[in-house]
C-alpha atoms as a PDB file:
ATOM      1  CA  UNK A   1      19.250  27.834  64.009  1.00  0.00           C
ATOM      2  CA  UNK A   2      16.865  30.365  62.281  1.00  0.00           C
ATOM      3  CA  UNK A   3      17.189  33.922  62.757  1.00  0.00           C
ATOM      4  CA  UNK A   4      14.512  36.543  62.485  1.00  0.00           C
ATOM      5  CA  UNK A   5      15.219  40.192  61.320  1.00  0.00           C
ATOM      6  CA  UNK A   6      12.496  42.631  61.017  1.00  0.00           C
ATOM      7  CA  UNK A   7      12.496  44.176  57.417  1.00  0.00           C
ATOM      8  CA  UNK A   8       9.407  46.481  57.575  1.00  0.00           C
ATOM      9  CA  UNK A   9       6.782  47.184  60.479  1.00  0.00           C
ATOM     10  CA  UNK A  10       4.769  43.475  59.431  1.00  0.00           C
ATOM     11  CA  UNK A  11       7.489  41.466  57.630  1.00  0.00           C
ATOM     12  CA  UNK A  12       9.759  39.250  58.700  1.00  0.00           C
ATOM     13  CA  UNK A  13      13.504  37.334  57.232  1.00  0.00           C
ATOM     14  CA  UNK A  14      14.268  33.652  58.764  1.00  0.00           C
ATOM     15  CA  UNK A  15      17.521  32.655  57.419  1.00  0.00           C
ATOM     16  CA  UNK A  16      17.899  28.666  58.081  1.00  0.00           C
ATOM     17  CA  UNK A  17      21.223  29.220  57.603  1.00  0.00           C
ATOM     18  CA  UNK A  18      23.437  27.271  54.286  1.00  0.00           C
ATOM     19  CA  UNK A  19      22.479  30.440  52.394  1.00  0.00           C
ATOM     20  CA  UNK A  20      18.261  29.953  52.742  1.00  0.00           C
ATOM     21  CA  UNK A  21      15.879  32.498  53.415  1.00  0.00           C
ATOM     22  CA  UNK A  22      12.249  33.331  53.927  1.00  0.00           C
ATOM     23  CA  UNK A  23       9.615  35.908  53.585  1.00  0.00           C
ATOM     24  CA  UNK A  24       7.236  35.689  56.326  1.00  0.00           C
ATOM     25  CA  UNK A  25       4.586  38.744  56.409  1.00  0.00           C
ATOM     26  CA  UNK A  26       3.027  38.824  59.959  1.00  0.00           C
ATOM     27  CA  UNK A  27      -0.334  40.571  60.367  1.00  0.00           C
ATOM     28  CA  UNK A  28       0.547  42.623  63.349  1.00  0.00           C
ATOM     29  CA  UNK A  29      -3.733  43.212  64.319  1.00  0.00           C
ATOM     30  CA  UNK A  30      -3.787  39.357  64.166  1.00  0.00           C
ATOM     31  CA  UNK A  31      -3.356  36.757  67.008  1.00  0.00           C
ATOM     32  CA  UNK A  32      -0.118  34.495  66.891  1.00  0.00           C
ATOM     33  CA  UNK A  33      -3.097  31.492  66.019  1.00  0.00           C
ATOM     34  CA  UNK A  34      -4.380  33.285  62.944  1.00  0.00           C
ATOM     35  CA  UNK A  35      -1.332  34.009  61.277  1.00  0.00           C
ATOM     36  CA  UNK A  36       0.101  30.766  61.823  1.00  0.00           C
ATOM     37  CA  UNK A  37      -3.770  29.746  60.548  1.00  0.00           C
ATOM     38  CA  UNK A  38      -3.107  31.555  57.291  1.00  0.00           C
ATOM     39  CA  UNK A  39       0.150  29.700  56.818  1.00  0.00           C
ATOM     40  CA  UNK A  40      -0.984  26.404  57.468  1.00  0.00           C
ATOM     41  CA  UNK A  41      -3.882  27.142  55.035  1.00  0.00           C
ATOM     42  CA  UNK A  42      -0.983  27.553  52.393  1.00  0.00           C
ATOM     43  CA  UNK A  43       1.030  24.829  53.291  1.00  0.00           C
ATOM     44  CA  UNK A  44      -2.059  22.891  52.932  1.00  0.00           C
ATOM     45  CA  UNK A  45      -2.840  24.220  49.227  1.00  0.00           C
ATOM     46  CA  UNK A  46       0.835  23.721  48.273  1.00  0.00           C
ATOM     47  CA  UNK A  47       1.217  20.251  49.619  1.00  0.00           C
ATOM     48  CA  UNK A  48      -1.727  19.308  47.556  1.00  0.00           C
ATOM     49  CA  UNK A  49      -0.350  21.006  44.193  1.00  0.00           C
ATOM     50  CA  UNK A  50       2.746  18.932  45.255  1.00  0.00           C
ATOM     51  CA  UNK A  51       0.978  15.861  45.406  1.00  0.00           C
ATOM     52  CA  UNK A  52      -0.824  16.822  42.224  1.00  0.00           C
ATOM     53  CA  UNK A  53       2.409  17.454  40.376  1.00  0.00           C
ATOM     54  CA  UNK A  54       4.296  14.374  41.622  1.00  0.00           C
ATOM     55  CA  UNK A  55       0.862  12.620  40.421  1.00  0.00           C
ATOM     56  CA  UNK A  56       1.311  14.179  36.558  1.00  0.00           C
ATOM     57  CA  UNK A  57       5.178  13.455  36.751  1.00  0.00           C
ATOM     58  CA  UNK A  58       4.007   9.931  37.128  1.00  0.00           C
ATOM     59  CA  UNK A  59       0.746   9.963  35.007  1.00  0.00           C
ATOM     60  CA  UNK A  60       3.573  11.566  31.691  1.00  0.00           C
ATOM     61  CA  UNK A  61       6.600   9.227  33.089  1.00  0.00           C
ATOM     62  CA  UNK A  62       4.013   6.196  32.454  1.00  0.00           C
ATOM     63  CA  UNK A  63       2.453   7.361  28.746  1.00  0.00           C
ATOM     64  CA  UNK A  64       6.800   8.077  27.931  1.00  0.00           C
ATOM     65  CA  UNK A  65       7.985   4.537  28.832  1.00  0.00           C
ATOM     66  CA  UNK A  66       4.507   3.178  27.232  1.00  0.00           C
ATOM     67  CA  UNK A  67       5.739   5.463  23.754  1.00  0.00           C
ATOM     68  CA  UNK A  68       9.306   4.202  24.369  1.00  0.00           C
ATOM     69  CA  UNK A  69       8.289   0.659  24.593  1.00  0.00           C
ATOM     70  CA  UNK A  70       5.815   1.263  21.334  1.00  0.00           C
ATOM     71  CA  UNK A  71       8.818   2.603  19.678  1.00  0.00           C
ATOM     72  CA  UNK A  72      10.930   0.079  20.402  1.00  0.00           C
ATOM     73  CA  UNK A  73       8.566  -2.748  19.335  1.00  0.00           C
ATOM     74  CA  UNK A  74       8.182  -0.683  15.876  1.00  0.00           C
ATOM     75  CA  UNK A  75      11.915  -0.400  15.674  1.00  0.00           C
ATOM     76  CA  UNK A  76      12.006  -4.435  16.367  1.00  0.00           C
ATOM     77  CA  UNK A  77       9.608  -4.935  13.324  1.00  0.00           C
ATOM     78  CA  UNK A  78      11.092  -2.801  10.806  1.00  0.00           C
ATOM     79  CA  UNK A  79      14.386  -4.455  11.589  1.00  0.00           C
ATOM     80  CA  UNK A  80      12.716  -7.750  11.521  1.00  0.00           C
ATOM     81  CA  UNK A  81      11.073  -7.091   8.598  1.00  0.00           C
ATOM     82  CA  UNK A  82      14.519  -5.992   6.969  1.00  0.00           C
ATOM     83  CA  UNK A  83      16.251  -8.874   8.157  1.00  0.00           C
ATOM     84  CA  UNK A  84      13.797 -10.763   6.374  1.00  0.00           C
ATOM     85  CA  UNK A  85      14.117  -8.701   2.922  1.00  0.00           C
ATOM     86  CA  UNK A  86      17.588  -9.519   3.335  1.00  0.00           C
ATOM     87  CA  UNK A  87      16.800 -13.656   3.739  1.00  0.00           C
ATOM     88  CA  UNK A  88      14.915 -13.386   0.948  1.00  0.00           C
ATOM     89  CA  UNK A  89      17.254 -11.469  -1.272  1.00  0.00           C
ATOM     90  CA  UNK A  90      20.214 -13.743  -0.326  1.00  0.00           C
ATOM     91  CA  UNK A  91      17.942 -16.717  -1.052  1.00  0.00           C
ATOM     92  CA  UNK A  92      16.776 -15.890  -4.268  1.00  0.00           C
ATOM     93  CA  UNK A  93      17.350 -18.632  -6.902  1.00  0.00           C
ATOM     94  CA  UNK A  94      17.158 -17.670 -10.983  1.00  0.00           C
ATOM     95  CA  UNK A  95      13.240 -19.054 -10.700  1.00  0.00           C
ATOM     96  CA  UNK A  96      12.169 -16.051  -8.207  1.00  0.00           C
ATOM     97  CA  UNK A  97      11.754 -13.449 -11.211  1.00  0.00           C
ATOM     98  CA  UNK A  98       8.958 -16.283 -12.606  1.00  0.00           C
ATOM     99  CA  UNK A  99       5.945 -17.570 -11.238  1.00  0.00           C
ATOM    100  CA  UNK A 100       7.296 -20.637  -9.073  1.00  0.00           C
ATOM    101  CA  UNK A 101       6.331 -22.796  -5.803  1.00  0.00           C
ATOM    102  CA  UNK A 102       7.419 -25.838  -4.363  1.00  0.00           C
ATOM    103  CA  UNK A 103       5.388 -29.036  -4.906  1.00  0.00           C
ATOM    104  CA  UNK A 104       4.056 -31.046  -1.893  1.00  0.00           C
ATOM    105  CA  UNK A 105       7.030 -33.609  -2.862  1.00  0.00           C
ATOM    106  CA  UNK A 106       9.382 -31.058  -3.211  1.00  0.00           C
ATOM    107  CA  UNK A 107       9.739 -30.471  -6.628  1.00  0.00           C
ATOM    108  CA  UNK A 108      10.644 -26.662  -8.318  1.00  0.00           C
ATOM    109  CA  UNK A 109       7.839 -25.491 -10.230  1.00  0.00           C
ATOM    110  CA  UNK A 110       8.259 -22.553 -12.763  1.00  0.00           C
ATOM    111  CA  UNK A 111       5.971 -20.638 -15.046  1.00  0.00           C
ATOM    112  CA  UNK A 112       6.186 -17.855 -16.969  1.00  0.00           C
ATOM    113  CA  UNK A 113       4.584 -14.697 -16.164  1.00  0.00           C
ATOM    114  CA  UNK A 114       4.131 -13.303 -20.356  1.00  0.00           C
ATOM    115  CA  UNK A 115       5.413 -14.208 -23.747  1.00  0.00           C
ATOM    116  CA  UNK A 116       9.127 -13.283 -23.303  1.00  0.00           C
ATOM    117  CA  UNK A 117       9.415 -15.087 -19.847  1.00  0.00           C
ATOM    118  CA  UNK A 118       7.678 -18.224 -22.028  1.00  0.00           C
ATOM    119  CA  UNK A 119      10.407 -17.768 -24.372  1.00  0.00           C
ATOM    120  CA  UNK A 120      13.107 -17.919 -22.192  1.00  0.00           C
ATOM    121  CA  UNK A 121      11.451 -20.368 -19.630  1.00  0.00           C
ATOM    122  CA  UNK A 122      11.379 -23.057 -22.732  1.00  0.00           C
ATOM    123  CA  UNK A 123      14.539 -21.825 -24.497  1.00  0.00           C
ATOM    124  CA  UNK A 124      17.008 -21.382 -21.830  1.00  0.00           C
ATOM    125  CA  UNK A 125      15.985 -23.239 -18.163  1.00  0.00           C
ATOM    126  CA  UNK A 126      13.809 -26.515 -19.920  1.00  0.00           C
ATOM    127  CA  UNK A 127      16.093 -30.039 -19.777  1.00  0.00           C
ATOM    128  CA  UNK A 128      15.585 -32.840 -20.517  1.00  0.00           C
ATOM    129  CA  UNK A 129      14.340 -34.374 -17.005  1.00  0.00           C
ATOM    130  CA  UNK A 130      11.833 -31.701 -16.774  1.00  0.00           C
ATOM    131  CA  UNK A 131       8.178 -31.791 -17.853  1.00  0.00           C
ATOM    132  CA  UNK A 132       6.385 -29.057 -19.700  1.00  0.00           C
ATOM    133  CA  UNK A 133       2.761 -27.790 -19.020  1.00  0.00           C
ATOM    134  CA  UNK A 134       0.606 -25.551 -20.758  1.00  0.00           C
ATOM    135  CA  UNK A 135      -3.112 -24.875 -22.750  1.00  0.00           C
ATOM    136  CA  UNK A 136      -4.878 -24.999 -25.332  1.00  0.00           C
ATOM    137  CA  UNK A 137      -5.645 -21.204 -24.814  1.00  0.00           C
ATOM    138  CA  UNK A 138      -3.751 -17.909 -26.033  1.00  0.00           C
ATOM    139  CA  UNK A 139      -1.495 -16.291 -23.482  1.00  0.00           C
ATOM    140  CA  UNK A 140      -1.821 -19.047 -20.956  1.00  0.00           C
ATOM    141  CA  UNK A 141       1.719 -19.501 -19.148  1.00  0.00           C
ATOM    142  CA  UNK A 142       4.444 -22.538 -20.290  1.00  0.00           C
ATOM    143  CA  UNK A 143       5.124 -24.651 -16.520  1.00  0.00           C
ATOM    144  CA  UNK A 144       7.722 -26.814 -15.970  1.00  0.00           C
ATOM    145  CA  UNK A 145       8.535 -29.110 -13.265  1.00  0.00           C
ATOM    146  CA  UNK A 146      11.895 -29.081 -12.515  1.00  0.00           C
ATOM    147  CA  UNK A 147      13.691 -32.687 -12.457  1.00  0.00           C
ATOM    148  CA  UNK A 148      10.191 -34.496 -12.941  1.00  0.00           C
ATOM    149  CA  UNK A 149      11.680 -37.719 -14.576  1.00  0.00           C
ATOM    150  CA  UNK A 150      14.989 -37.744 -12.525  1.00  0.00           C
ATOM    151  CA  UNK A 151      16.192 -41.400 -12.291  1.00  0.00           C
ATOM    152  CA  UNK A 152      16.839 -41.045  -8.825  1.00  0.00           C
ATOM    153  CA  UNK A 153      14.008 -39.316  -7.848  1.00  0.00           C
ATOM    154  CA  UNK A 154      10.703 -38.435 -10.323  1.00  0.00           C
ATOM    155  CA  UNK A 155       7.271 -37.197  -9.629  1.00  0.00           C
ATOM    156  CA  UNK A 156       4.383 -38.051  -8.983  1.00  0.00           C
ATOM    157  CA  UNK A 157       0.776 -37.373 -10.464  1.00  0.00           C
ATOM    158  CA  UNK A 158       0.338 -35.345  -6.807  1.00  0.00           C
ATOM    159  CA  UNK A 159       3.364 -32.708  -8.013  1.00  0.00           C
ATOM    160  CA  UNK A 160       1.495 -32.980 -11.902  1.00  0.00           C
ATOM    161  CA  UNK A 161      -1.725 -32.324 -10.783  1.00  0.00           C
ATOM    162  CA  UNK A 162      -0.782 -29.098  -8.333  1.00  0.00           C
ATOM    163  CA  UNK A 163       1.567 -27.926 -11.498  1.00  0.00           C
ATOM    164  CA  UNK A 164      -1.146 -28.483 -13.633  1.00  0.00           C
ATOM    165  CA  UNK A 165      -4.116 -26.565 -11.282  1.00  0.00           C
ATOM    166  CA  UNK A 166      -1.310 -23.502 -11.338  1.00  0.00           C
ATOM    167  CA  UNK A 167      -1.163 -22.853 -15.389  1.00  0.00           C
ATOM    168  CA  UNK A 168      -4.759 -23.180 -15.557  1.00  0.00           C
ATOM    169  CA  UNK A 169      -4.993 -20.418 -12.367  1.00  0.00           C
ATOM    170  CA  UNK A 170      -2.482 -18.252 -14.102  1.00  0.00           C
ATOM    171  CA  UNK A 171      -4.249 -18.715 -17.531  1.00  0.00           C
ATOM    172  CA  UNK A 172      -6.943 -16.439 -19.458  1.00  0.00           C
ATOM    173  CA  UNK A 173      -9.669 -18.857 -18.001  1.00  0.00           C
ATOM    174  CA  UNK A 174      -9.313 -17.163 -14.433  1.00  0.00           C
ATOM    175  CA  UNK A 175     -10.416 -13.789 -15.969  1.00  0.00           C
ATOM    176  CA  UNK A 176     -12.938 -15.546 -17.641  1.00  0.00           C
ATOM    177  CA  UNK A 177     -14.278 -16.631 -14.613  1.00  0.00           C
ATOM    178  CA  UNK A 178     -14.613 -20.373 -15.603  1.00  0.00           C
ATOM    179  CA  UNK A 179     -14.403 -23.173 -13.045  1.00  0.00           C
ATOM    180  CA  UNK A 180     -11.952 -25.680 -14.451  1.00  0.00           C
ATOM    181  CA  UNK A 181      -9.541 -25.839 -17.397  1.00  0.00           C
ATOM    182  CA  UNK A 182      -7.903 -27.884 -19.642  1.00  0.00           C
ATOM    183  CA  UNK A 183      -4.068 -28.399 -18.870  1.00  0.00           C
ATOM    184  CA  UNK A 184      -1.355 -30.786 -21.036  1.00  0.00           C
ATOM    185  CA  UNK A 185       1.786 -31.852 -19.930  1.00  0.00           C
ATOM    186  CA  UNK A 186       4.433 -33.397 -22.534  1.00  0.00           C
ATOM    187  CA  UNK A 187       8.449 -33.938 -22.197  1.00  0.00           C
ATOM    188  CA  UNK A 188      11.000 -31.328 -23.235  1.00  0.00           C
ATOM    189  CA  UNK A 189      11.423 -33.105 -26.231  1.00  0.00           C
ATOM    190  CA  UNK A 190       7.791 -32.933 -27.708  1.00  0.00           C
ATOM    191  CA  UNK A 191       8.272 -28.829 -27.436  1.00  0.00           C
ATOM    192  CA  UNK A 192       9.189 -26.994 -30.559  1.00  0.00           C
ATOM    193  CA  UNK A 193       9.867 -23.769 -32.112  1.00  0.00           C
ATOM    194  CA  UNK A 194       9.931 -24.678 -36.060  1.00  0.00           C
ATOM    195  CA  UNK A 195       6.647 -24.370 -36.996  1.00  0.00           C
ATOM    196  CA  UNK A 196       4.666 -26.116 -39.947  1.00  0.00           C
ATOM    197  CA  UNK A 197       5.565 -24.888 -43.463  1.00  0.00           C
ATOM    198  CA  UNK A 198       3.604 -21.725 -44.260  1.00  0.00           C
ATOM    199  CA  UNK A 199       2.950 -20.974 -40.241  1.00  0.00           C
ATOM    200  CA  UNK A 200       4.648 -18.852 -38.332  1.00  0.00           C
ATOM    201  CA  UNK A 201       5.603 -18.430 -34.241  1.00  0.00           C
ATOM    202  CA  UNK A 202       4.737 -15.570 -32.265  1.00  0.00           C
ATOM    203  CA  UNK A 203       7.176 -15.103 -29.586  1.00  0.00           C
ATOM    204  CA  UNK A 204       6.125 -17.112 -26.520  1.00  0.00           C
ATOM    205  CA  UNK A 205       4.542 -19.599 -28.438  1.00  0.00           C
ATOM    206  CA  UNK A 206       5.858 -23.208 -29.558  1.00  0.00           C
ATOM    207  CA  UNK A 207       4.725 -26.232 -31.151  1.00  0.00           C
ATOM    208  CA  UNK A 208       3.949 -29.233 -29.561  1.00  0.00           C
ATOM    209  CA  UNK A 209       4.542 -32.792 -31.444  1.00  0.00           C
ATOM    210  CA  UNK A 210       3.009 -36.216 -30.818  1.00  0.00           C
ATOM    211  CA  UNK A 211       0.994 -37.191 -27.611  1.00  0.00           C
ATOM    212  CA  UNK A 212      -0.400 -34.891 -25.195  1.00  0.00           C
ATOM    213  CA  UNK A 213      -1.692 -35.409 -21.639  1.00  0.00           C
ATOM    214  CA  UNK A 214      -4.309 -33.897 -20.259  1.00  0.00           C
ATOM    215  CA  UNK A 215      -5.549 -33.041 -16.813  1.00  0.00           C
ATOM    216  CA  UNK A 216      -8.592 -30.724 -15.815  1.00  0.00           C
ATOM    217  CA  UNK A 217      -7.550 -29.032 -12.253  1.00  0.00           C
ATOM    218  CA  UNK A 218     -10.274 -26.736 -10.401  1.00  0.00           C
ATOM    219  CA  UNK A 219      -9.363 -22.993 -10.673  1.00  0.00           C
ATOM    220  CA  UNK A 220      -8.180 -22.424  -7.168  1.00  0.00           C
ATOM    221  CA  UNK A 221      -5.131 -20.707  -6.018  1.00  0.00           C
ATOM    222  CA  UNK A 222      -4.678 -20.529  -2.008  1.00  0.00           C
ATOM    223  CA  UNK A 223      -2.325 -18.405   0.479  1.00  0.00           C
ATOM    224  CA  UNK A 224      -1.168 -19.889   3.385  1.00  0.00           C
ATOM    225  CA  UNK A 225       0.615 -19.670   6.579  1.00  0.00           C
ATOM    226  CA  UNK A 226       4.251 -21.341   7.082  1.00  0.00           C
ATOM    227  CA  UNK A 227       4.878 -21.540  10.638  1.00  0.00           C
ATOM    228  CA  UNK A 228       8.089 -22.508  10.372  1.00  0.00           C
ATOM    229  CA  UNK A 229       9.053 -18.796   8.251  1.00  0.00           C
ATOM    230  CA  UNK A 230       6.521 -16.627  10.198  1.00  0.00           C
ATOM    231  CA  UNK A 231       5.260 -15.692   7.221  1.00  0.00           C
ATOM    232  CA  UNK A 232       2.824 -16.548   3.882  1.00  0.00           C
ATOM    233  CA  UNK A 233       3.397 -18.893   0.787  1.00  0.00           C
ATOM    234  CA  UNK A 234       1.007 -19.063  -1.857  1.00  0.00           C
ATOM    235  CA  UNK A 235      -0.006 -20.872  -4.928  1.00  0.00           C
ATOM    236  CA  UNK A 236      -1.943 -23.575  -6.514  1.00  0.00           C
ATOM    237  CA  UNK A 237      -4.777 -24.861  -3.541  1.00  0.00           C
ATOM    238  CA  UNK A 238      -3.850 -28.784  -4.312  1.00  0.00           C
ATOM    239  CA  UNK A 239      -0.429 -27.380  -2.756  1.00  0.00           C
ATOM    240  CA  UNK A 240      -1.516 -25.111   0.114  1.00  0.00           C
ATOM    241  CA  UNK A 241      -3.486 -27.339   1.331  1.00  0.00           C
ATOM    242  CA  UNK A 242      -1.239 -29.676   2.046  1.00  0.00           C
ATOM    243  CA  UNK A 243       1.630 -27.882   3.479  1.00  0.00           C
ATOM    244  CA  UNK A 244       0.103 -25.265   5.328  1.00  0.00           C
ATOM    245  CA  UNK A 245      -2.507 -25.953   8.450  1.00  0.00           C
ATOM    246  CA  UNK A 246      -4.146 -22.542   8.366  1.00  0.00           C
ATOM    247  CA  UNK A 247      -4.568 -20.960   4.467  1.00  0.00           C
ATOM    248  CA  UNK A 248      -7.252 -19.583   2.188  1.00  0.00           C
ATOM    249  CA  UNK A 249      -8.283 -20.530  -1.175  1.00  0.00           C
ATOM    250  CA  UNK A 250      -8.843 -17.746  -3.740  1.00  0.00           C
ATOM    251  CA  UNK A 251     -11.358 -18.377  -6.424  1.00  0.00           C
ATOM    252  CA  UNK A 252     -12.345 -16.666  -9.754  1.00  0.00           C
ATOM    253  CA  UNK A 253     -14.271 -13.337  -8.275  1.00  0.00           C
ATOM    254  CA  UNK A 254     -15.200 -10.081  -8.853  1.00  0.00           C
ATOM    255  CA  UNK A 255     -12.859  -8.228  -6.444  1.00  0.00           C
ATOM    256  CA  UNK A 256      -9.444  -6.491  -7.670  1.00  0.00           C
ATOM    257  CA  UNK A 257      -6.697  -8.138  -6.723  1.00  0.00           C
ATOM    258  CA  UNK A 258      -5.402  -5.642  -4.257  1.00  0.00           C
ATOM    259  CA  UNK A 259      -8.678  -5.604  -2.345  1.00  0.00           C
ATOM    260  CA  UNK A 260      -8.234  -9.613  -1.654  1.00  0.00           C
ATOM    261  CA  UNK A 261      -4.759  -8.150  -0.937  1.00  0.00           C
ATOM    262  CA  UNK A 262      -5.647  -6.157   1.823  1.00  0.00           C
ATOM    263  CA  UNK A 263      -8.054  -8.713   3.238  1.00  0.00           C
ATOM    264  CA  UNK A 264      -5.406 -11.215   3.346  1.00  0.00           C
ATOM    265  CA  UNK A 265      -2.864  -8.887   5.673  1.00  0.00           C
ATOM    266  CA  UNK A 266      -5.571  -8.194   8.053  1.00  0.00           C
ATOM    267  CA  UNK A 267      -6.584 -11.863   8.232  1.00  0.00           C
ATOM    268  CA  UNK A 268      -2.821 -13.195   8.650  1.00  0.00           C
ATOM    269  CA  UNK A 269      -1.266 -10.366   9.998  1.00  0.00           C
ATOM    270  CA  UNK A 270       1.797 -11.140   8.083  1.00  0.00           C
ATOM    271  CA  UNK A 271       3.045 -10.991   4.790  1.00  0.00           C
ATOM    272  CA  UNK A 272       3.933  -8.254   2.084  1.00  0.00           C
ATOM    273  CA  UNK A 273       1.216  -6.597   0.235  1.00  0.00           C
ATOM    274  CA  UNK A 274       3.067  -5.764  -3.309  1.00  0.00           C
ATOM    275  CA  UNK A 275       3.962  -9.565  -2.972  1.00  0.00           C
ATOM    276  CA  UNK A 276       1.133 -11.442  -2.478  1.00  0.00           C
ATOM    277  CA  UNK A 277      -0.535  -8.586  -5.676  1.00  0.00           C
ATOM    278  CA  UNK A 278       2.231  -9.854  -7.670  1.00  0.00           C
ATOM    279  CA  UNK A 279       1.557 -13.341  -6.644  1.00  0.00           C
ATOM    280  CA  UNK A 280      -2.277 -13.633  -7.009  1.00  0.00           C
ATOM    281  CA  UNK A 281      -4.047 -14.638 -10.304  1.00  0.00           C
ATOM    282  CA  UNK A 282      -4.631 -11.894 -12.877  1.00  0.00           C
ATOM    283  CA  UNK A 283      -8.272 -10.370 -12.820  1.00  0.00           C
ATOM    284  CA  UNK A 284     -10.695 -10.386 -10.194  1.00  0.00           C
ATOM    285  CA  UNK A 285     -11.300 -13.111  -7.209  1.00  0.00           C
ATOM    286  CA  UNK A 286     -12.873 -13.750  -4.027  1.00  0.00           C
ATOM    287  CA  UNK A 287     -11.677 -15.263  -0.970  1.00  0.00           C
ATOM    288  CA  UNK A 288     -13.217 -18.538   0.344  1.00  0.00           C
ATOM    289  CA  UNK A 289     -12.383 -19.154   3.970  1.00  0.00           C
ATOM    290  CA  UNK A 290     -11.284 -22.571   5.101  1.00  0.00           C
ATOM    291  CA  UNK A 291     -11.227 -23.982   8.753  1.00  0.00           C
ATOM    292  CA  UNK A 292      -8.061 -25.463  10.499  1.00  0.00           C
ATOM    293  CA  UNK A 293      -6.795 -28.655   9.827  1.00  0.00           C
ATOM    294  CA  UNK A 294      -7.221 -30.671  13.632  1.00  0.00           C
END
């Protein structure tokens, strides 16, 4: 029921009852037509800012669930990432402060990283299964091969040869920029820290007795992909190679390490930047791309 009550000589009240009312002005030197005209023309105007506003409402409700879903994929990938900082941590073994990698055949593979992780390398984690690796040059890393002559399961020249190509990568001949080096390998036995009468030991260093066994591995180091962890392995090429389908081999360069750093994230889109700077040959490199195994 509406109800009209004159206010002033051209306005007008319609209550539509439930408490709701309306200011209608009527020009009174105006036909019935042209001041329903003038309303319509409003109605008009309004229903289009309506449909304008319900289009916005839509338009912002759209870019909010698009920032809500980007948020919640970020969220998703910190804690991913965090559950696998966590992995790691809970997974670390007493070889994860020192250079290390896993052999093709499985074997543990540890080097140090300077003189007082050679010291303690040799001194305190070297038995007598294991075999030692090292160079003829200053301030090249001691390797050893965890288990290598185990009875019930030793090594072959493939786990040797990839130890072998990983102290000459972490030696002074990567800086140098040389191609190959020249790496020996010897039992735990043939390693020594009494030196020759009127010589004397710097710390890190050791003497080694009787015959010596050499190998000349390529300078190559690689990072790869593990499909299996989501995620990127590295170390010596011979190694790589093998296990991973898609990887990169790193080569003696000019580049700082965490340029080829950088490049290596955007390629993989995985992986931890301070790691794989902390992982990589000391001095510069370059990266070599390699296709997909088929």
């Amino acid at each position: 029921m509406l109800v009209f009550n004159i206010l002033f000589s051209n306005t007008f009240l319609i209550f539509f009852g439930y408490g709701y009312f309306m200011h209608i002005e009527i020009q009174l030197n105006k036909s019935v037509d042209e001041n329903a005209g003038k309303y319509f023309d409003k109605a008009k105007k309004a229903k289009k800012k309506l449909e304008g506003a319900r289009e916005t409402v839509v338009k912002y409700q759209k870019q909010l669930k698009e920032l809500q879903n980007k948020e919640n994929f970020f969220q998703q990938q910190e804690a991913a990432k965090e559950s696998k900082k966590a992995k790691k941590a809970a997974n670390k073994k007493w070889y994860s402060k020192f250079h290390n990698f896993i052999s093709s055949e499985g074997f543990v593979c540890v080097g140090g990283r300077d003189a007082t992780q050679n010291e303690i390398l040799i001194k305190k984690h070297t038995e007598e299964n294991d075999l030692v690796l090292h160079t003829d040059m200053a301030g090249s890393p001691f390797f050893i091969i965890k288990d290598a002559q185990s009875k019930e399961k030793s090594c072959t020249k493939a786990t040797i040869g990839e130890a072998a190509q990983a102290v000459a990568c972490y030696s002074k001949a990567w800086k140098e920029g040389l191609g190959t080096a020249d790496v020996f390998y010897v039992k735990p036995e043939q390693v020594t820290k009494e030196a020759q009468a009127g010589e004397h030991l710097s710390k890190g260093s050791f003497m080694i007795r009787c015959k010596t066994n050499y190998l000349r591995p390529k300078l190559e180091f690689a990072v790869g992909f593990l499909e299996e962890e989501n995620d990127l392995i590295m170390g010596p090429a011979q190694t790589i190679s093998k296990i991973c389908k898609e990887h990169r081999i790193i080569l003696p360069g000019r580049e700082k390490k965490s340029q080829i750093a950088k490049k290596l994230l955007k390629d993989f889109k995985c992986g931890d930047l301070d790691e794989i700077v902390a992982k990589l040959p000391a001095g510069g490199s370059e990266v070599k791309k390699q296709k997909k195994k088929k």
